[in-house]
Protein backbone atom coordinates (compact mmCIF):
# COMPACT_ATOMS: atom_id res chain seq x y z
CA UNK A 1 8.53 -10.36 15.90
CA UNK A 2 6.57 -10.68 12.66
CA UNK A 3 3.33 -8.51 12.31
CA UNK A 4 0.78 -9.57 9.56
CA UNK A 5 -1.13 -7.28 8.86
CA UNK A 6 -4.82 -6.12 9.55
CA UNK A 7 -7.20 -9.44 10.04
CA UNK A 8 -9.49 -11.25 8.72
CA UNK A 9 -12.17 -10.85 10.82
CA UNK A 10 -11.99 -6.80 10.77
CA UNK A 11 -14.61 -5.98 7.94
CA UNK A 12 -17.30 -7.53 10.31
CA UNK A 13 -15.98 -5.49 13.29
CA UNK A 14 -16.29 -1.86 12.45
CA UNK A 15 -16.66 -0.11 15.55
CA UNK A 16 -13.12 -1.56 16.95
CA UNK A 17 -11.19 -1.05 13.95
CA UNK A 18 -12.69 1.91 14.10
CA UNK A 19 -11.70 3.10 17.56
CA UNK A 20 -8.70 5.88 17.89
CA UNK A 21 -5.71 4.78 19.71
CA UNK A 22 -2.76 5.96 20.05
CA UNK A 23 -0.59 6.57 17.06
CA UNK A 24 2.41 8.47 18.54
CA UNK A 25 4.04 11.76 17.53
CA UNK A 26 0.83 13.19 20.07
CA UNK A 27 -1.51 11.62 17.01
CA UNK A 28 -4.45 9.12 16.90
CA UNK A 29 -5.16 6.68 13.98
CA UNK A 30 -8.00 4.24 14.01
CA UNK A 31 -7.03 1.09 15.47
CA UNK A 32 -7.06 -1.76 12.41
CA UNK A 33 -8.26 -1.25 8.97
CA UNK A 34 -9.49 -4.11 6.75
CA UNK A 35 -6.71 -4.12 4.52
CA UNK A 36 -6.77 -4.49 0.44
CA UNK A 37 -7.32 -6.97 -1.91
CA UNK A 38 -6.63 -7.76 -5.22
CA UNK A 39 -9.40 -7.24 -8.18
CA UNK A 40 -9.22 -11.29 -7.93
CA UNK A 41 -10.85 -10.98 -4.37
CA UNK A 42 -7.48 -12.32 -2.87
CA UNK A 43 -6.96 -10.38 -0.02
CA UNK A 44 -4.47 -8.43 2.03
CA UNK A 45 -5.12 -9.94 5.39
CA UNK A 46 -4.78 -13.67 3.55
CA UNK A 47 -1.46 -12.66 2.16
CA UNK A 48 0.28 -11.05 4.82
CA UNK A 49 -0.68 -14.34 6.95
CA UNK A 50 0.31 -16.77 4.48
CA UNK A 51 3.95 -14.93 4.02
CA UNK A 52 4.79 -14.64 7.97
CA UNK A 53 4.07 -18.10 8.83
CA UNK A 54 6.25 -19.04 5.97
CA UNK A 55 9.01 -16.81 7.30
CA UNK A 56 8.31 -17.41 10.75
CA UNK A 57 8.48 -21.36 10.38
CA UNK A 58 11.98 -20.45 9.06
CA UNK A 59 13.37 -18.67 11.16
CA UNK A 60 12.15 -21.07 13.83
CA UNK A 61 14.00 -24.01 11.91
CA UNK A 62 16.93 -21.68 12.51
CA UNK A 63 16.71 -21.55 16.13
CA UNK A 64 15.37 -18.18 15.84
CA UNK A 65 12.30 -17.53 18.77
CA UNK A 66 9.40 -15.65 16.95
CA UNK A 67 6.85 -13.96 18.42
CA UNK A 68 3.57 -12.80 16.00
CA UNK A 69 1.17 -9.96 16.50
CA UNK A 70 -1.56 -12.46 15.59
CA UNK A 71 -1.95 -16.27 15.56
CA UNK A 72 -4.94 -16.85 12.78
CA UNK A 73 -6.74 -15.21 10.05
CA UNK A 74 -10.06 -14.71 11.15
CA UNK A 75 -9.73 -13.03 13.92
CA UNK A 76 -10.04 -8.57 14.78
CA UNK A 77 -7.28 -6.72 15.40
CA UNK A 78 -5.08 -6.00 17.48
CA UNK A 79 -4.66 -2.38 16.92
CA UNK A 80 -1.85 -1.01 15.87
CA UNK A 81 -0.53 0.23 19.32
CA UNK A 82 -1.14 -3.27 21.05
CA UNK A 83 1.12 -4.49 17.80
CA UNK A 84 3.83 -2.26 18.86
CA UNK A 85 3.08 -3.22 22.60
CA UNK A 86 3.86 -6.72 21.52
CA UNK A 87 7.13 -6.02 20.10
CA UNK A 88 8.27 -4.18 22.80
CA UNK A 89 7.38 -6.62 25.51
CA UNK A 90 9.19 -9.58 23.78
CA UNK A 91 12.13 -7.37 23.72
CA UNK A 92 12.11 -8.27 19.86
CA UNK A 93 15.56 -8.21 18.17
CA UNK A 94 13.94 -6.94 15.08
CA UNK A 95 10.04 -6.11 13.88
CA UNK A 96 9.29 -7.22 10.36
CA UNK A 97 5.47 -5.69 9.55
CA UNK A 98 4.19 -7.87 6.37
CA UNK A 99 1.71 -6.05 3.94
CA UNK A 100 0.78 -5.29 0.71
CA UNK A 101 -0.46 -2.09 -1.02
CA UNK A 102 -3.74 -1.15 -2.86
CA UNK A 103 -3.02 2.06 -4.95
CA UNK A 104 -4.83 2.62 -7.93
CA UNK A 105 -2.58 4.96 -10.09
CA UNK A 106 -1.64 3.75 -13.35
CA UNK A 107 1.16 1.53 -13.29
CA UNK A 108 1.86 1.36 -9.45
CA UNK A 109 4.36 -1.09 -8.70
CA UNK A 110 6.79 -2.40 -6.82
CA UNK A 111 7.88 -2.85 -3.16
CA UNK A 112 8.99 -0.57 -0.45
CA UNK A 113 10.17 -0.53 3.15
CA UNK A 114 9.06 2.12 5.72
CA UNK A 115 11.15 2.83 9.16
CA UNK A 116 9.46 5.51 11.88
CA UNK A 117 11.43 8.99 10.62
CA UNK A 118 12.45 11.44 12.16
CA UNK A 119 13.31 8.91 14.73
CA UNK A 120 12.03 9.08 18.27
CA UNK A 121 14.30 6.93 20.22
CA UNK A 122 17.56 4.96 19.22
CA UNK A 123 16.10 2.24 18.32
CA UNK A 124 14.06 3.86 15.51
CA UNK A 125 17.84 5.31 14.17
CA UNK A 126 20.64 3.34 12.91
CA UNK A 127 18.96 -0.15 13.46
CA UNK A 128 15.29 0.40 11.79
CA UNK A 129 17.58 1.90 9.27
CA UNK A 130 20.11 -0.98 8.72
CA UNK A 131 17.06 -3.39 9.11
CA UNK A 132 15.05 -1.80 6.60
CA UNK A 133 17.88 -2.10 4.21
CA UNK A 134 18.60 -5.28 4.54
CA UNK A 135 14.83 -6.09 3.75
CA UNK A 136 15.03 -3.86 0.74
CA UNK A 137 18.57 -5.74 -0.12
CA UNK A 138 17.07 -9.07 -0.31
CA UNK A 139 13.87 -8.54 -1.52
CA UNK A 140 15.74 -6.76 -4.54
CA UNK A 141 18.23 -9.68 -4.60
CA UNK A 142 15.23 -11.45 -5.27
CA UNK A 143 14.22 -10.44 -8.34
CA UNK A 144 11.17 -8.14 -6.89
CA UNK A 145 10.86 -4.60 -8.37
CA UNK A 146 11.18 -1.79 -6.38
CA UNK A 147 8.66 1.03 -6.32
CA UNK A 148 7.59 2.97 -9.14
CA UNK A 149 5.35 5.71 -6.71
CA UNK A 150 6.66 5.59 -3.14
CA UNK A 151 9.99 6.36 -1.82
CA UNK A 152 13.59 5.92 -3.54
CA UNK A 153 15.32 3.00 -4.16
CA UNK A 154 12.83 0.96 -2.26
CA UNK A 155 13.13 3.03 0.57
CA UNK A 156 10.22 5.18 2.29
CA UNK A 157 10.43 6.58 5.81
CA UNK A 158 7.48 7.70 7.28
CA UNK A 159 6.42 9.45 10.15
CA UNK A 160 2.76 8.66 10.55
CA UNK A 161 2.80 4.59 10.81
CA UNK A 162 1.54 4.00 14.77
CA UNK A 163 3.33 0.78 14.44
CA UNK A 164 6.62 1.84 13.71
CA UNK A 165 6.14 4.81 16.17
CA UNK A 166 5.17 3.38 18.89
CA UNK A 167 8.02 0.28 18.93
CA UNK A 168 11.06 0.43 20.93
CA UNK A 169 12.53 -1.64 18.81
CA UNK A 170 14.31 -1.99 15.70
CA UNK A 171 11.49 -2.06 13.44
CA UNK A 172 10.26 -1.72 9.76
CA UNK A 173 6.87 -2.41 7.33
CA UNK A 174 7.23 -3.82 4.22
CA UNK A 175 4.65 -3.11 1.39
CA UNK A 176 5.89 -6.28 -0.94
CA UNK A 177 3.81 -4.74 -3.49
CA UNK A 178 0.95 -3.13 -5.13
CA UNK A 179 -2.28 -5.73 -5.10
CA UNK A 180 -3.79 -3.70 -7.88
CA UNK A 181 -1.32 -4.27 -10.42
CA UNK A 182 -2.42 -7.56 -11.80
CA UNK A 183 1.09 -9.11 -12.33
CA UNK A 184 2.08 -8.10 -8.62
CA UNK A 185 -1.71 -9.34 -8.06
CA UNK A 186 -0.99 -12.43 -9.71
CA UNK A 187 2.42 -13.43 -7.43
CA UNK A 188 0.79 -12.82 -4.36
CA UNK A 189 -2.17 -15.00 -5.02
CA UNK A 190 0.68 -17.70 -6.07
CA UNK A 191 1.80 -20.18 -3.39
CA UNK A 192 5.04 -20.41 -4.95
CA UNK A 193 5.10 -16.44 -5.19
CA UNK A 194 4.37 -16.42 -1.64
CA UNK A 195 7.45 -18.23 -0.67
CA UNK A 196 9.54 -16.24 -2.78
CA UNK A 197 8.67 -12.94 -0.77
CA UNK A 198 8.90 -15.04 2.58
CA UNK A 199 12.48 -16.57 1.66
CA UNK A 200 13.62 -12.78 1.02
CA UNK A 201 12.38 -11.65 4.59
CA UNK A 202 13.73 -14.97 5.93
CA UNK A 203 17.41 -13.58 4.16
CA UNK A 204 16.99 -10.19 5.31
CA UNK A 205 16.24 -11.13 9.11
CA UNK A 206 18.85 -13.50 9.07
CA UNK A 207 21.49 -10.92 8.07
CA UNK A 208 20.41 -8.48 10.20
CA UNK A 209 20.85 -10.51 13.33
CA UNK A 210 24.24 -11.69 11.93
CA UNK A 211 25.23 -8.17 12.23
């Protein structure tokens, strides 16, 4: 399952992203947020979209079923636990969230993968985990820097992402970088940057369901 995410129709819809739902862990988070954007105006929700229908139109040429948490870009939602719910109902081999990050502090860069830690079920253990390094692996392989403010080596796990909670299923979220830094900026608002993040998914979901 590939999750792009947030939506382009959220800004307009306030009082649904806006609504608490279930986050796991016994917490709440509000459903959707808007997303980022670059100072360009390019935004998150565009981005995310553009990179998992070039993965997912990959993988399908594989063989590979795919299942997405949305089908368009203009659209609210879903919230974050009906993203999960999706996952989960497909049964989904492996969950690849798409995003990109927005922080502002000074030379912010680089990429990194999140996996629901301290696990609460198996699938959240040694799968999320080998999943979430195989994303890093490839994205690296790549040629894409890893972060400069979050996590180590590319890796960050997290324990407040609803998403990653909630799934029963091996399942991670990659921030493929920081929209604020202009070159970063610059790559995402690229079409041929673009399929240069999607081809590294593509590689890392690949060699995770090799095995």
């Amino acid at each position: 399952m590939l999750d792009p995410g947030h939506n382009g129709g959220n800004a307009k819809a306030p009082s649904v992203i806006n609504k608490q739902v279930p986050a796991g862990r016994g917490e709440t988070k509000p459903c959707n947020t808007t997303g980022t954007a670059a100072d360009s105006g390019y935004t998150e929700h565009a981005f995310t979209w553009d990179v998992s229908q070039r993965v997912g139109n990959a993988l399908s040429a594989k063989g590979i079923q795919v299942v997405y948490t949305r089908y368009d870009d203009n659209g609210v939602g879903p919230c974050v636990d009906k993203r999960a719910e999706t996952g989960n109902n497909a049964n989904a081999a492996a969950v690849v969230s798409i995003h990109a990050d927005g922080s502002t502090s000074a030379g912010a860069h680089g990429f990194h993968v999140s996996y629901s830690n301290p696990p609460l079920n198996s699938a959240q253990g040694r799968p999320s985990i080998s999943l979430a390094d195989d994303v890093r692996d490839s994205l690296r392989d790549a040629g894409f820097a890893t972060s400069t403010y979050l996590g180590t080596n590319g890796i960050y796990p997290r324990a407040d992402l609803a998403g990653l909670n909630l799934s029963t299923r091996p399942a991670v979220l990659v921030e493929c970088g920081n929209m604020r830094n202009a070159a970063e900026a610059a790559t995402m608002a690229s079409p041929s940057g673009r399929q240069r993040y999607a081809d590294a998914i593509t590689a890392a979901v690949l060699s995770y369901l090799a095995g």
